[in-house]
C-alpha atoms as a PDB file:
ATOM      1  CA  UNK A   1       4.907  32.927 -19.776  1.00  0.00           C
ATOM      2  CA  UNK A   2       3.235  32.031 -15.924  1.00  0.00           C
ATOM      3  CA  UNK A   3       6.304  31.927 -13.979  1.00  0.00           C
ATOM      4  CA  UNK A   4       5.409  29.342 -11.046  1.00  0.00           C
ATOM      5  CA  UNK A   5       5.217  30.863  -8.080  1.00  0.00           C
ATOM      6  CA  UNK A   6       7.857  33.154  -8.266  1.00  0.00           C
ATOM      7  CA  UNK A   7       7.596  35.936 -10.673  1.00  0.00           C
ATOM      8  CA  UNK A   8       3.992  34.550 -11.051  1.00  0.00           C
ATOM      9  CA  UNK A   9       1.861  36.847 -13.545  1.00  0.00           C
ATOM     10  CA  UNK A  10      -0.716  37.510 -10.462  1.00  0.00           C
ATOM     11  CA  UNK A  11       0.411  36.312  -6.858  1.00  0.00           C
ATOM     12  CA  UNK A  12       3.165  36.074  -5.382  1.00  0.00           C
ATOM     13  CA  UNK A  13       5.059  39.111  -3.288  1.00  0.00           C
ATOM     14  CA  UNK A  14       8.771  37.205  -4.675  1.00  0.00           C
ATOM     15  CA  UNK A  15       7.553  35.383  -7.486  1.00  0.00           C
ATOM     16  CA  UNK A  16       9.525  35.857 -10.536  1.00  0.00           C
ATOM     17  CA  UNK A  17       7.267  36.161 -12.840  1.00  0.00           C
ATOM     18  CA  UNK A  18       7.754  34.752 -16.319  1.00  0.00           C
ATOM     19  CA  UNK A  19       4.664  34.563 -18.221  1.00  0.00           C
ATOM     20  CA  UNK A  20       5.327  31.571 -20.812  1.00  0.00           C
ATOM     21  CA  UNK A  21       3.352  29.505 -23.075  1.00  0.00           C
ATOM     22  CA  UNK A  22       1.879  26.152 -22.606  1.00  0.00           C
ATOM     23  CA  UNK A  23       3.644  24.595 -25.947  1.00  0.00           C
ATOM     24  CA  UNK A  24       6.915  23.008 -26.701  1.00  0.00           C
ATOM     25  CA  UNK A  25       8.777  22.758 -29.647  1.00  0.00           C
ATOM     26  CA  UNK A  26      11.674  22.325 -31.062  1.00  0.00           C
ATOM     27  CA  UNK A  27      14.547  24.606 -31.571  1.00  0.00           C
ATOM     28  CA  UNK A  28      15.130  25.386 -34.997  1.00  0.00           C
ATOM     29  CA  UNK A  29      19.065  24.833 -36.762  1.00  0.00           C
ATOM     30  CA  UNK A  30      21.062  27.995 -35.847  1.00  0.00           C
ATOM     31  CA  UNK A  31      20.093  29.192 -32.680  1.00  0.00           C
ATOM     32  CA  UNK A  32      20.740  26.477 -30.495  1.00  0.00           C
ATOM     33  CA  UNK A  33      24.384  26.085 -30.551  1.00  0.00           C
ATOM     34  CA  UNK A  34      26.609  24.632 -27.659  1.00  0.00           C
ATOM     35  CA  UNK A  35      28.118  27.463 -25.821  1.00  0.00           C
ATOM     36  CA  UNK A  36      31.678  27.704 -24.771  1.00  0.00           C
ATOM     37  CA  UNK A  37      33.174  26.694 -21.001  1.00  0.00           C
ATOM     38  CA  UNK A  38      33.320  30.057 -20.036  1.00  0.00           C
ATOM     39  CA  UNK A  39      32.412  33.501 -21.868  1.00  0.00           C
ATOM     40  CA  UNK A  40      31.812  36.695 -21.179  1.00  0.00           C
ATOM     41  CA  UNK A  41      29.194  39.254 -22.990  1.00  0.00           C
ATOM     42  CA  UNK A  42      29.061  43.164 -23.052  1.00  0.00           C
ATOM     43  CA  UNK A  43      25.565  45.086 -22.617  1.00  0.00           C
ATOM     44  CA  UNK A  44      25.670  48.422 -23.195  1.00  0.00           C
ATOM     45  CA  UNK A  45      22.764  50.305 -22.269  1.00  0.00           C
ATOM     46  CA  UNK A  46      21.127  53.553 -21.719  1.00  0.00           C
ATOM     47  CA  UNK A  47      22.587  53.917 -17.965  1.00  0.00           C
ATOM     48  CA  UNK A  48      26.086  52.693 -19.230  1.00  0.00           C
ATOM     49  CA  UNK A  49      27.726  49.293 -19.813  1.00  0.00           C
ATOM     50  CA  UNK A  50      27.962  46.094 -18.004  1.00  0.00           C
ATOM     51  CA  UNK A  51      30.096  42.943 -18.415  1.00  0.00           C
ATOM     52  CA  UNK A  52      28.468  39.558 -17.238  1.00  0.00           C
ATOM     53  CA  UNK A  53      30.579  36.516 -17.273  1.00  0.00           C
ATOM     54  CA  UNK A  54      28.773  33.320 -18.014  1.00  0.00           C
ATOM     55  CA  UNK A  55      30.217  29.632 -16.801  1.00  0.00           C
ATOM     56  CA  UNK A  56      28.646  27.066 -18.430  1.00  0.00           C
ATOM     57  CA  UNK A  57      28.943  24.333 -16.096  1.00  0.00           C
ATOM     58  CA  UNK A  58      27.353  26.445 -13.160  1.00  0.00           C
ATOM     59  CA  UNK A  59      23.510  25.828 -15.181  1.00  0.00           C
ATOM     60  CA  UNK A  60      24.339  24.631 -18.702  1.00  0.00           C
ATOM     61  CA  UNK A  61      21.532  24.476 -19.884  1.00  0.00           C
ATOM     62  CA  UNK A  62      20.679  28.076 -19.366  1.00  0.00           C
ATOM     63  CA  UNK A  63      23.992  29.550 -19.788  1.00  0.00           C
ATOM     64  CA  UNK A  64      23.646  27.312 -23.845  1.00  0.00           C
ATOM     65  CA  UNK A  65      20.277  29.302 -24.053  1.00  0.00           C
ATOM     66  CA  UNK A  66      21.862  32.475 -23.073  1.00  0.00           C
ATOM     67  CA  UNK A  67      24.777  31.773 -25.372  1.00  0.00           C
ATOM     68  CA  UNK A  68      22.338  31.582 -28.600  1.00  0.00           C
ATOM     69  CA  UNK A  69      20.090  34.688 -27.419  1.00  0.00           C
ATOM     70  CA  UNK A  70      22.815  36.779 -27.176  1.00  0.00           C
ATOM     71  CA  UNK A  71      24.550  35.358 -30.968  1.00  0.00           C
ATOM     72  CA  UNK A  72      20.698  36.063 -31.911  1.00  0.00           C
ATOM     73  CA  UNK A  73      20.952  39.758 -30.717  1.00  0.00           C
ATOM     74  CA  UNK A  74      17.691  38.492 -28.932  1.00  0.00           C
ATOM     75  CA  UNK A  75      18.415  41.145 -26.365  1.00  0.00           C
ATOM     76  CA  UNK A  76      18.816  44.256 -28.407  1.00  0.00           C
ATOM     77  CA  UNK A  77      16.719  47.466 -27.534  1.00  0.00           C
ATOM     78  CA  UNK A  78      15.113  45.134 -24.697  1.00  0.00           C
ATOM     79  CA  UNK A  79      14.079  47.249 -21.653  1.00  0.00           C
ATOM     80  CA  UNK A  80      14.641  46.020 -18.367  1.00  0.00           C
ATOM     81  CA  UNK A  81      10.986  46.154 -17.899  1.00  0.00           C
ATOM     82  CA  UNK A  82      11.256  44.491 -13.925  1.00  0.00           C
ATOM     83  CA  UNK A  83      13.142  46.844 -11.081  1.00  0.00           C
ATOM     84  CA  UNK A  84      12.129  45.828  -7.725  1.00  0.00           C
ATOM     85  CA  UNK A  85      14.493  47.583  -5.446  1.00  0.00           C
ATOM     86  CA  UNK A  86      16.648  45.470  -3.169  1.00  0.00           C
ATOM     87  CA  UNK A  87      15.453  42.509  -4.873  1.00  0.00           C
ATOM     88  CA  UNK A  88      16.028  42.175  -8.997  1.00  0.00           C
ATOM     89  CA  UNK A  89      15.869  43.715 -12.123  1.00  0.00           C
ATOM     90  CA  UNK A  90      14.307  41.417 -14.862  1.00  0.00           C
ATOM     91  CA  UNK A  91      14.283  41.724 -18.684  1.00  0.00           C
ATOM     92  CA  UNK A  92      14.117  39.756 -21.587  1.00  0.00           C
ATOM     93  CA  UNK A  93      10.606  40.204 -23.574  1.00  0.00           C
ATOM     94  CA  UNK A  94      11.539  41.537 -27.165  1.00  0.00           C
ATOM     95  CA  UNK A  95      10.377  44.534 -28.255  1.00  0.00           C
ATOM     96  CA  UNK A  96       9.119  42.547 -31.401  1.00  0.00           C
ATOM     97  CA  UNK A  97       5.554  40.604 -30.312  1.00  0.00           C
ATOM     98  CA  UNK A  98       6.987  38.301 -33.374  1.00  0.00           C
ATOM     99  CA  UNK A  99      10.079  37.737 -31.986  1.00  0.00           C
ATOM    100  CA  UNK A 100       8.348  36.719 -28.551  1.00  0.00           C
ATOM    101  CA  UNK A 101       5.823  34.638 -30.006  1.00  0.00           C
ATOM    102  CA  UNK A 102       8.597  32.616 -31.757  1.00  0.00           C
ATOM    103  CA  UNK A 103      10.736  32.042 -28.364  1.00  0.00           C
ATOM    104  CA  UNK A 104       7.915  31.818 -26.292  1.00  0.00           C
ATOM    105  CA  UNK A 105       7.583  28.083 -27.600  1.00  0.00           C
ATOM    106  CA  UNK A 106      10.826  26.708 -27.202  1.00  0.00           C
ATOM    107  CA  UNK A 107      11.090  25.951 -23.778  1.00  0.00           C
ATOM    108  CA  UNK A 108      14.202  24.749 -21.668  1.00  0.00           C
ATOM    109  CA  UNK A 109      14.765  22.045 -19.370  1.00  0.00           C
ATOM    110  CA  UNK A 110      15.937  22.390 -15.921  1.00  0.00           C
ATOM    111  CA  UNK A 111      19.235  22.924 -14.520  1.00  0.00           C
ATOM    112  CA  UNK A 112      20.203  21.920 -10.541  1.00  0.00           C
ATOM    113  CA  UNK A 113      20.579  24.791  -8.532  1.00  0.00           C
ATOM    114  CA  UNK A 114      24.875  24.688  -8.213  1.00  0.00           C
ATOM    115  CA  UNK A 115      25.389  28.643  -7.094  1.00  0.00           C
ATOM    116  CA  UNK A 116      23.397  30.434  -4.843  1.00  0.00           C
ATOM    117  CA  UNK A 117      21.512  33.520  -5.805  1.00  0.00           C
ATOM    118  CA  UNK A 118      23.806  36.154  -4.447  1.00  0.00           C
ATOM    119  CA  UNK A 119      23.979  39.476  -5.469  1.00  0.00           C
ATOM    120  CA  UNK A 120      24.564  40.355  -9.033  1.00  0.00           C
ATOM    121  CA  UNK A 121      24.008  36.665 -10.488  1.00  0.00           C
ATOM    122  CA  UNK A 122      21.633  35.618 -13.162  1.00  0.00           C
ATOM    123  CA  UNK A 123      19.515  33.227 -13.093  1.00  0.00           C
ATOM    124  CA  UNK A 124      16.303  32.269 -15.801  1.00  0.00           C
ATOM    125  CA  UNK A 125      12.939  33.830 -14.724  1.00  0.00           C
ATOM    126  CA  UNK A 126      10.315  31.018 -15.024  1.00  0.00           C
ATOM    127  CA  UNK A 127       6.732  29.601 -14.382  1.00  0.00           C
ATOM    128  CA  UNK A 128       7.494  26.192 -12.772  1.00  0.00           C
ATOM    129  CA  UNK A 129       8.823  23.169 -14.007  1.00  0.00           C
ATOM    130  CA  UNK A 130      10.512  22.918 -18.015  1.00  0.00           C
ATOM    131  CA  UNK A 131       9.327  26.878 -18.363  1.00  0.00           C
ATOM    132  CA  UNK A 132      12.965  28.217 -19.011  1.00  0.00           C
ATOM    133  CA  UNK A 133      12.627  30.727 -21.968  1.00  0.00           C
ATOM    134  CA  UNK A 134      14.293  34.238 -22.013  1.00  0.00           C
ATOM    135  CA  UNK A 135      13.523  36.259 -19.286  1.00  0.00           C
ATOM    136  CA  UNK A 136      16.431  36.715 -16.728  1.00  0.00           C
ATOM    137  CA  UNK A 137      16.896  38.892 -14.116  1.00  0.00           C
ATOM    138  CA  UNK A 138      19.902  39.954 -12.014  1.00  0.00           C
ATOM    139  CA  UNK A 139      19.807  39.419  -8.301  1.00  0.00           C
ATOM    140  CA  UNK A 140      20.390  43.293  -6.545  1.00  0.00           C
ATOM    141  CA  UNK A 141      20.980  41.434  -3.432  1.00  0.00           C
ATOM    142  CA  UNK A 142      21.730  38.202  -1.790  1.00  0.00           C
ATOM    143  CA  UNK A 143      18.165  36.271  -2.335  1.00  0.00           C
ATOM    144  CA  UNK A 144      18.731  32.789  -1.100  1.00  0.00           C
ATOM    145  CA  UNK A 145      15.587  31.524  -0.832  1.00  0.00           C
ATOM    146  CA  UNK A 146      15.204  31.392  -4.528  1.00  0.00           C
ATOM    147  CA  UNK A 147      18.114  28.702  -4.643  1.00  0.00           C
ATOM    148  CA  UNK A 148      15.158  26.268  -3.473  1.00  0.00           C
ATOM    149  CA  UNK A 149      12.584  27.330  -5.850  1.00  0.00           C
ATOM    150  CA  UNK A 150      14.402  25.967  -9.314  1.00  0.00           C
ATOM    151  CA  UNK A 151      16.638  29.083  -9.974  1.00  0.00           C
ATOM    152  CA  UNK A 152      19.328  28.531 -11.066  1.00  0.00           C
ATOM    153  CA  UNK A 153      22.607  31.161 -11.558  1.00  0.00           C
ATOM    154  CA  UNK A 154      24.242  30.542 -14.950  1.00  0.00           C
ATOM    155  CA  UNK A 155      27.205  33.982 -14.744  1.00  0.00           C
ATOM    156  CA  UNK A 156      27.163  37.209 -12.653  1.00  0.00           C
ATOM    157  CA  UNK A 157      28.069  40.543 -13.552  1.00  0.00           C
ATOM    158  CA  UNK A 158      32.110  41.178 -12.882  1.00  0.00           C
ATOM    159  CA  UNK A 159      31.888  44.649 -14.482  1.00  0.00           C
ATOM    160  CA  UNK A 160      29.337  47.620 -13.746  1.00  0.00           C
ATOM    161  CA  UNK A 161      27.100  46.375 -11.091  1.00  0.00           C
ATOM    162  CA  UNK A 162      26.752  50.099  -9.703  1.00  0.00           C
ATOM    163  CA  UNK A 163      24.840  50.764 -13.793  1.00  0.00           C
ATOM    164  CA  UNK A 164      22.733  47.805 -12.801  1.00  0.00           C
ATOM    165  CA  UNK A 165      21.615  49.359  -9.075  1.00  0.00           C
ATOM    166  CA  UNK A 166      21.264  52.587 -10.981  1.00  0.00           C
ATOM    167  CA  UNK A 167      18.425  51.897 -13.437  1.00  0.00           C
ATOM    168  CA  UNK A 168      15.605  53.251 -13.087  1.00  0.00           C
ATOM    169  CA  UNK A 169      12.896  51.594 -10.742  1.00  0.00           C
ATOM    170  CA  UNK A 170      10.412  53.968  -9.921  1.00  0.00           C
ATOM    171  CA  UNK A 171       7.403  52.354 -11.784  1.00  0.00           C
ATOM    172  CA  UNK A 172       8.385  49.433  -9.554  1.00  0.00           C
ATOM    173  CA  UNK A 173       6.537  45.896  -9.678  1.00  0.00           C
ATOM    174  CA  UNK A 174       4.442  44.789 -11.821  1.00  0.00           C
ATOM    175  CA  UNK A 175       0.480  44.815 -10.916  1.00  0.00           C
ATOM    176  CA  UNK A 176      -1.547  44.038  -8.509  1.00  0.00           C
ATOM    177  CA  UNK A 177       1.914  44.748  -6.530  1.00  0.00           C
ATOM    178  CA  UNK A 178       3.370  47.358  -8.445  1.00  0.00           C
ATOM    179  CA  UNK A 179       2.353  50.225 -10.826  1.00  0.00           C
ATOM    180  CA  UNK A 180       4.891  48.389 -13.095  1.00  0.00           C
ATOM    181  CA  UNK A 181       4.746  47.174 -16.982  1.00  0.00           C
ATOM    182  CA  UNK A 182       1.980  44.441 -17.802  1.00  0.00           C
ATOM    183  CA  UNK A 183       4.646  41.457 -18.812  1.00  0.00           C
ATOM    184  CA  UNK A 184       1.235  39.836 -20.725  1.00  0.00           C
ATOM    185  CA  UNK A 185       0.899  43.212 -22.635  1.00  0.00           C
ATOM    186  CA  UNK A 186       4.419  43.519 -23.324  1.00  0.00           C
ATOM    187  CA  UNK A 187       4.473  40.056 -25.275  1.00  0.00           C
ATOM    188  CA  UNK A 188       1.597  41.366 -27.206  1.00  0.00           C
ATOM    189  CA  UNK A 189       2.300  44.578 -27.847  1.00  0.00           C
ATOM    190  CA  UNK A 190       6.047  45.024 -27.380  1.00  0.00           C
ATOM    191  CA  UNK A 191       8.121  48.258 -27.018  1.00  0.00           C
ATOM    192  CA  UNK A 192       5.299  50.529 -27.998  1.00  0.00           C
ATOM    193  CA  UNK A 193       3.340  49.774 -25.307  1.00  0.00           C
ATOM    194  CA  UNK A 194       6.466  50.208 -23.038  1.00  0.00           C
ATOM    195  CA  UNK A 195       7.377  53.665 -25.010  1.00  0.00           C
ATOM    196  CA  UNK A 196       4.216  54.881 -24.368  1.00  0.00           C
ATOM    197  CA  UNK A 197       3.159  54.835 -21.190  1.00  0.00           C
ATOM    198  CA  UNK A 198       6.908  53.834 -19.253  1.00  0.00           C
ATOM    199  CA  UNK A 199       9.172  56.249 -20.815  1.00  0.00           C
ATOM    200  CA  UNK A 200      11.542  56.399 -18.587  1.00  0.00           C
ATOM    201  CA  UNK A 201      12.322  52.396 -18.580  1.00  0.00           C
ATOM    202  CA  UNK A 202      16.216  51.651 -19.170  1.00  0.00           C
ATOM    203  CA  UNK A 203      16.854  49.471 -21.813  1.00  0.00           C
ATOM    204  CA  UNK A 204      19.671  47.605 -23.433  1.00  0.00           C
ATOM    205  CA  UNK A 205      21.002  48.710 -26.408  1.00  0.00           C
ATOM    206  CA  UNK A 206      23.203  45.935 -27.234  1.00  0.00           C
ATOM    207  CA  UNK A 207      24.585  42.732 -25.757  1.00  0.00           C
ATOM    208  CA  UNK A 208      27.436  41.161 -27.534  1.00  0.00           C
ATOM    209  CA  UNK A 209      29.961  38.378 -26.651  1.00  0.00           C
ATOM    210  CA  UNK A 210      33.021  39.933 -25.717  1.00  0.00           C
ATOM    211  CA  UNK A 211      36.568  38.549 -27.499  1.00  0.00           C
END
């Protein structure tokens, strides 16, 4: 998934990176189900648990995306692979290659940026226009200039931001900035490449919408 200009695979210092594929398609029956006005979902990972409370109308088309990921268990055993102190922590590659493959095609349309990127929103990692897929990362600080690149904040984390500023970022970016996870070789080669050789990675363990 090339994310743009922000997380771009190669360039870009704050470039979100989202490496994404070229194709569209259409989302199958069952996984892309309207999501409720407001809901909240539990991840509970191996730092501790977090509550992030999604409102629909902020980005609905990425909080509906979200919504169906999460019902999916998309998320499950996902490392946040993406710690950049004072800046994000990204996740959302599947440990499965298969399972990546299969959402890497169906792509999202945009949503107008309504809320600013503050600290401890969410917004879609992506790779330019109509890229939207699952990657999303949490904003560890106030990062307003993304508001005018396209991202767009669907919910924000009301419980546990301290286990989000706590996971582990030491491998930081990824390269040529960072000694960081390859995001191309994750897709390919999923949590065994991560297992291997960035052991120390937090993950999540589940996410699950909350009652």
């Amino acid at each position: 998934m090339k994310l743009f200009s922000l997380l771009s695979c190669a360039v870009g210092a704050l470039l979100l990176t989202a490496c994404t594929s070229e194709k569209k398609a259409t989302s199958p029956p069952g996984i892309d189900e309207p999501a409720p006005a407001a809901f909240k979902v539990k991840f509970e990972t191996s730092k501790g648990d977090f509550v992030v409370e999604v409102v629909t109308d902020w980005a609905p088309l990425g909080a509906r995306r979200f919504y169906n990921l999460v019902n999916q268990k998309f998320y499950d055993d996902v490392r946040f692979f993406r710690v950049v102190r004072n800046f994000v922590v990204q996740f959302g590659i599947n440990g499965d290659p298969k399972v990546s493959r299969f959402w890497s095609n169906m792509r999202i349309l945009d949503d107008p940026v309504k809320q600013s990127n503050r600290k401890g929103y969410l917004s879609f990692a992506m790779a330019g226009p109509t890229s939207r897929t699952t990657q999303v990362f949490i904003n560890l600080r106030d990062n307003p200039n993304l508001d005018g690149m396209g991202f767009a904040p669907f919910g924000r984390v009301v419980e546990g931001m301290e286990v989000v500023e706590n996971l582990y970022d030491s491998y930081g970016d990824a390269p040529p900035r960072g000694t960081g996870p390859d995001q191309s070789r994750i897709e390919t080669q999923g949590n065994d490449y991560l297992a291997s050789q960035f052991p120390r990675l937090d993950y999540i363990k589940t996410a699950r919408l909350m009652p």
